[in-house]
PDB file of N, CA and C in Angstrom:
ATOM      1  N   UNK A   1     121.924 105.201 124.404  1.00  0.00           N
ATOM      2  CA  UNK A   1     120.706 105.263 125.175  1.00  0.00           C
ATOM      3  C   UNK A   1     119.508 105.213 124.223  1.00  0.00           C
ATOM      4  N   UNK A   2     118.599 104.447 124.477  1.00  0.00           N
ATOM      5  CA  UNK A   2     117.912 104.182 123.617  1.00  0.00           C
ATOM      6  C   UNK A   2     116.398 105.334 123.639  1.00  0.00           C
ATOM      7  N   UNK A   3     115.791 105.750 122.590  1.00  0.00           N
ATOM      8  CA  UNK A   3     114.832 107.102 122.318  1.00  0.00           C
ATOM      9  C   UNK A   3     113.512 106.837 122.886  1.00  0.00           C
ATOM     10  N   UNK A   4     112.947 107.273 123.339  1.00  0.00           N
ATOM     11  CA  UNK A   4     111.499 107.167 123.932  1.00  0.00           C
ATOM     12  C   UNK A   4     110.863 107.251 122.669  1.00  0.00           C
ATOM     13  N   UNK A   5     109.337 106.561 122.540  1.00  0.00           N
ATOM     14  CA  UNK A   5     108.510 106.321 121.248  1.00  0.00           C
ATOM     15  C   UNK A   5     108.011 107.574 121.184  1.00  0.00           C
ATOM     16  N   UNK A   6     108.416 109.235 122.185  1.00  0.00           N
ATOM     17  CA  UNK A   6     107.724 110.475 121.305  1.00  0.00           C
ATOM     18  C   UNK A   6     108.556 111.238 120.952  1.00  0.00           C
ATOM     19  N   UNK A   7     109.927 110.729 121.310  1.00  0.00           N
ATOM     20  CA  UNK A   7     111.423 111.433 120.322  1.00  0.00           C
ATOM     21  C   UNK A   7     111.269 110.898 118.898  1.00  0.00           C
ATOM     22  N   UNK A   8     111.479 111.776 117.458  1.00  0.00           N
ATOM     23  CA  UNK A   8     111.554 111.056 116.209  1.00  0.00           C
ATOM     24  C   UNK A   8     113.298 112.200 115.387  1.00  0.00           C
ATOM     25  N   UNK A   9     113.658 111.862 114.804  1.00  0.00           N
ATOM     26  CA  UNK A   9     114.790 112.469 114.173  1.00  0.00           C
ATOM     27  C   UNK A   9     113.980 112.429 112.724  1.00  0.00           C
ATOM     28  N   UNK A  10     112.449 113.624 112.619  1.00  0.00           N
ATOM     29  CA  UNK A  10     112.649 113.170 111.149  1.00  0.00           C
ATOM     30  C   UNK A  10     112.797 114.781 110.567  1.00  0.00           C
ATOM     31  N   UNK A  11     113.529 114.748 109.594  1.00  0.00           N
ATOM     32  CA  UNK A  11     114.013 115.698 108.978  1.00  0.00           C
ATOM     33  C   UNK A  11     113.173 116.742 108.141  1.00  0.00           C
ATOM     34  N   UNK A  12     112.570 117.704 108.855  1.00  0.00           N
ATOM     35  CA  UNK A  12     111.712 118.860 107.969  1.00  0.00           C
ATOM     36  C   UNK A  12     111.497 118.913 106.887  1.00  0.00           C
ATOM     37  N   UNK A  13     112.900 119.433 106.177  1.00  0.00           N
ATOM     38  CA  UNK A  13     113.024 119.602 104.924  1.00  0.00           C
ATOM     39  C   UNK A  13     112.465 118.216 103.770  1.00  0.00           C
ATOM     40  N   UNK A  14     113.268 116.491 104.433  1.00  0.00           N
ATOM     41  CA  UNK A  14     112.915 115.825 103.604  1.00  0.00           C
ATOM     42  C   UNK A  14     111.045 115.577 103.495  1.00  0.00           C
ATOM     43  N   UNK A  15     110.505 115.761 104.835  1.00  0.00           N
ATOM     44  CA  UNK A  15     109.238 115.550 105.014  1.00  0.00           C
ATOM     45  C   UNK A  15     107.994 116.276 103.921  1.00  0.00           C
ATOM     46  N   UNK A  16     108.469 117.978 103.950  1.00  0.00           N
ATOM     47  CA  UNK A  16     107.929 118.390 103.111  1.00  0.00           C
ATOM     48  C   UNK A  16     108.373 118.389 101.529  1.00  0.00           C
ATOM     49  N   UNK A  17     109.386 117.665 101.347  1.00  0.00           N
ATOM     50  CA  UNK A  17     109.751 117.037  99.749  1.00  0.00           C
ATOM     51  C   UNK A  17     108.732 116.202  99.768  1.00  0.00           C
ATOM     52  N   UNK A  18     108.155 115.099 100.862  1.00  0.00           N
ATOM     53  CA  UNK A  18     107.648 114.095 100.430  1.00  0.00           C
ATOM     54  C   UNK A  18     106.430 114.441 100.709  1.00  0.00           C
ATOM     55  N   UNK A  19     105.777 115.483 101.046  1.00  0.00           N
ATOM     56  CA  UNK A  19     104.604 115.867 100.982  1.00  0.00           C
ATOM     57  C   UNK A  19     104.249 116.638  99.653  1.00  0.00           C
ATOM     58  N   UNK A  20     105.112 116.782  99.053  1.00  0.00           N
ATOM     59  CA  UNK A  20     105.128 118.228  97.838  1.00  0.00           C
ATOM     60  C   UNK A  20     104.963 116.862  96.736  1.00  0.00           C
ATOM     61  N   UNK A  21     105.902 115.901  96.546  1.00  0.00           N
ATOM     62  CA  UNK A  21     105.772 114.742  95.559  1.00  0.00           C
ATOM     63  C   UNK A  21     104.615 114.261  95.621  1.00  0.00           C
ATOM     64  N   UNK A  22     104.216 113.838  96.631  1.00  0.00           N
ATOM     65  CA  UNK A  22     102.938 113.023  96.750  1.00  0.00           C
ATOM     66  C   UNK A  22     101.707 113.837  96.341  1.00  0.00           C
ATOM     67  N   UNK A  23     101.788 115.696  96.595  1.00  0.00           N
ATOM     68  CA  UNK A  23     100.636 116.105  96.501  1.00  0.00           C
ATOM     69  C   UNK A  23     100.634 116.337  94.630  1.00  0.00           C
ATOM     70  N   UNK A  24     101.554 116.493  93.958  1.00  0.00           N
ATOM     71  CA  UNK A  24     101.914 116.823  92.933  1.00  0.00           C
ATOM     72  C   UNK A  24     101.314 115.588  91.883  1.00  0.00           C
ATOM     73  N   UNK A  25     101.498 114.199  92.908  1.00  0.00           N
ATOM     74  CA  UNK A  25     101.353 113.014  91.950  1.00  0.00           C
ATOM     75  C   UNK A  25      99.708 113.158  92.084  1.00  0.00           C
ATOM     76  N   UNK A  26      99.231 113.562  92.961  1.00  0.00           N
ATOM     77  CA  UNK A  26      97.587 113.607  93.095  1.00  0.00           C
ATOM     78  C   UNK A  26      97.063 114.210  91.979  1.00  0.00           C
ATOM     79  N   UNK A  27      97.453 115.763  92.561  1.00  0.00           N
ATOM     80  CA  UNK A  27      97.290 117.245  91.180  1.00  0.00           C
ATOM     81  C   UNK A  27      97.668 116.557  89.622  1.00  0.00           C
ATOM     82  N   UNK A  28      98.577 115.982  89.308  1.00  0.00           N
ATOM     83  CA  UNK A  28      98.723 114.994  87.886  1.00  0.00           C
ATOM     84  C   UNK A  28      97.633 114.402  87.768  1.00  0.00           C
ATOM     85  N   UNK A  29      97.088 113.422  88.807  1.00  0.00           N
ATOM     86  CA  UNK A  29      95.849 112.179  88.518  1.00  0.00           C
ATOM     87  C   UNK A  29      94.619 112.968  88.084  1.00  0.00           C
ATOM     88  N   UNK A  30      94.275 113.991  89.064  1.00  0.00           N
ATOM     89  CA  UNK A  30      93.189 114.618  88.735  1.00  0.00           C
ATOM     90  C   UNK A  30      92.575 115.267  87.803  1.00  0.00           C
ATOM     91  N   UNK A  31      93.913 115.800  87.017  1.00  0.00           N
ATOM     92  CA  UNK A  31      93.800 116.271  85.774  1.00  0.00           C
ATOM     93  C   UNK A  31      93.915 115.215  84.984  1.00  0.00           C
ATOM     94  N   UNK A  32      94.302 114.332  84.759  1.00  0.00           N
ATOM     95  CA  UNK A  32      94.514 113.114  83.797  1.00  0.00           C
ATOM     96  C   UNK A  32      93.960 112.006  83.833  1.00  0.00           C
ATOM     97  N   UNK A  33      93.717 111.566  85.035  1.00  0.00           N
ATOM     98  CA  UNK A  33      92.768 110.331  85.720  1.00  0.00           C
ATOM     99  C   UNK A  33      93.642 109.180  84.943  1.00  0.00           C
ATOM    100  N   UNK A  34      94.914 109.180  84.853  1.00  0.00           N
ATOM    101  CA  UNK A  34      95.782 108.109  84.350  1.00  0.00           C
ATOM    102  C   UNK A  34      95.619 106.796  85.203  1.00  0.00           C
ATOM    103  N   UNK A  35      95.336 107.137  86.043  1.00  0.00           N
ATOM    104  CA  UNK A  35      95.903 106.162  87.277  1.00  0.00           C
ATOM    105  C   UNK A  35      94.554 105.063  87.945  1.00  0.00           C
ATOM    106  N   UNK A  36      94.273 104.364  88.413  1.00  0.00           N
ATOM    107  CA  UNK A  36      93.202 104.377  89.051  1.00  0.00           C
ATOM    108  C   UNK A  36      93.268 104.355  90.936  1.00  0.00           C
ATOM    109  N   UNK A  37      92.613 104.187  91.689  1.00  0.00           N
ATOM    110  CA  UNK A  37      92.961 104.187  92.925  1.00  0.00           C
ATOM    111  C   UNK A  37      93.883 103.006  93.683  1.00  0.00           C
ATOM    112  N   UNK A  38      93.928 102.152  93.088  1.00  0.00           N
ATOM    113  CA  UNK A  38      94.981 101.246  93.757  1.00  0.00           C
ATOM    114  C   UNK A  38      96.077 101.309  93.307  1.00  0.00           C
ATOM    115  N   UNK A  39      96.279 102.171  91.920  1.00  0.00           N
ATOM    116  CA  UNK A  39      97.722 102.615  91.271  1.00  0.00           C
ATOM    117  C   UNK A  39      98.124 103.999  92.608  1.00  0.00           C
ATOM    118  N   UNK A  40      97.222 104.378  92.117  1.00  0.00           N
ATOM    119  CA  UNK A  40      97.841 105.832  93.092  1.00  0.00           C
ATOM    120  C   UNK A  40      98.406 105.364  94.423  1.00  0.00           C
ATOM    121  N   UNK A  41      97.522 104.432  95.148  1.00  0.00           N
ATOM    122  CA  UNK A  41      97.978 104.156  96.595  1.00  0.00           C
ATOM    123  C   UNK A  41      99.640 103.759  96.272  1.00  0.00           C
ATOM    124  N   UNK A  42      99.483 102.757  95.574  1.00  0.00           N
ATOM    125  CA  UNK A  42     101.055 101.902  95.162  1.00  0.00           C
ATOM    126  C   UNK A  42     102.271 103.157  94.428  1.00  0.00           C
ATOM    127  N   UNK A  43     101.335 104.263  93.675  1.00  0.00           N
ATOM    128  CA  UNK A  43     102.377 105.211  93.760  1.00  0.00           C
ATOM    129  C   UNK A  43     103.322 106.077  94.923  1.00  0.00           C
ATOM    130  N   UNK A  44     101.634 106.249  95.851  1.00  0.00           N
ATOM    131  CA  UNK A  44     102.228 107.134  97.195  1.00  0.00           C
ATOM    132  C   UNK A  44     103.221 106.467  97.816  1.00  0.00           C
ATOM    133  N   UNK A  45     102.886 104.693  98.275  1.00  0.00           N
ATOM    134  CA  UNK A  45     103.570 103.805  98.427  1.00  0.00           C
ATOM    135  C   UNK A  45     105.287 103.839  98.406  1.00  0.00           C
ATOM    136  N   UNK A  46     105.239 103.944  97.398  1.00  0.00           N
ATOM    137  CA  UNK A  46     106.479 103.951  96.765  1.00  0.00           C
ATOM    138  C   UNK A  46     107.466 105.382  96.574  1.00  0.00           C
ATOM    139  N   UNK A  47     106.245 106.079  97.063  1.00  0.00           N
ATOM    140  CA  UNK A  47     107.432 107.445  97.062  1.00  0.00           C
ATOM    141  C   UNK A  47     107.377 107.849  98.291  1.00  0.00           C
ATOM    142  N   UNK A  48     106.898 107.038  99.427  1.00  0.00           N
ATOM    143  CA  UNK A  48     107.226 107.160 100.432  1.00  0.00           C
ATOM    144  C   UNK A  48     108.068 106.243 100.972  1.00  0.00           C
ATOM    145  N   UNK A  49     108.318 105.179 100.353  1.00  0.00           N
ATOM    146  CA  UNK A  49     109.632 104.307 100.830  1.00  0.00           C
ATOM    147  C   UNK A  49     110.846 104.935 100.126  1.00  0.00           C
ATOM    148  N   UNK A  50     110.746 105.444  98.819  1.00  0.00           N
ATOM    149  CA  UNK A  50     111.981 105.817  98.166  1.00  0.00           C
ATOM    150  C   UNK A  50     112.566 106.984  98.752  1.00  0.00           C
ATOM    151  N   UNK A  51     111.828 107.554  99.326  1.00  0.00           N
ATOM    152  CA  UNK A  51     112.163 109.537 100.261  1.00  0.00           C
ATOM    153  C   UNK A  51     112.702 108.758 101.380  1.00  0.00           C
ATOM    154  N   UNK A  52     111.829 107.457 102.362  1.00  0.00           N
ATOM    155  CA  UNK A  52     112.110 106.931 103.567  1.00  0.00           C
ATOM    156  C   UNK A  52     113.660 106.042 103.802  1.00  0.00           C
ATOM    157  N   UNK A  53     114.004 105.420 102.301  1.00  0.00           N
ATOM    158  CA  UNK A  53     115.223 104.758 102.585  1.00  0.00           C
ATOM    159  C   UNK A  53     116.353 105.472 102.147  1.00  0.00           C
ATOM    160  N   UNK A  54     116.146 106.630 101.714  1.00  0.00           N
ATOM    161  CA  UNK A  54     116.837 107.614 100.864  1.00  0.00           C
ATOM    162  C   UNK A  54     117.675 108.528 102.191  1.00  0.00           C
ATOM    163  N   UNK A  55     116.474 108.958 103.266  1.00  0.00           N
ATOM    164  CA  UNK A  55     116.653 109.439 103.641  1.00  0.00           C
ATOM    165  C   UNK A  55     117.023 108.953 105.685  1.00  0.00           C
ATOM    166  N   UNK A  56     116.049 108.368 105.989  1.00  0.00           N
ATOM    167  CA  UNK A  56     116.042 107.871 107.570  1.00  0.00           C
ATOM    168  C   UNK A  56     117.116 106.314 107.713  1.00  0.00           C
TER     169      UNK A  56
END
């Protein structure tokens, strides 16, 4: 049976991993300013597909 678009199966635990990475990669930039803003996006980017195919 197929899920209505306001049922989601997403998993707590992985959600706030991927909120804790992402805020962590920020807290790094800010202190370091390694990155510039279109790096960072392409970082969040990417650690939200790697948590997303990892996990859903």
């Amino acid at each position: 049976m197929p899920k209505d678009a306001t049922e989601t199966d997403l998993n707590p635990q992985k959600l706030e991993r991927m909120k804790y990475e992402i805020l962590q990669a920020e807290r790094r930039n800010d202190h370091t300013r390694e990155r510039s803003s279109g790096e960072m996006v392409d970082l969040i980017r990417k650690t939200i597909m790697s948590i997303a195919d990892a996990t859903y």
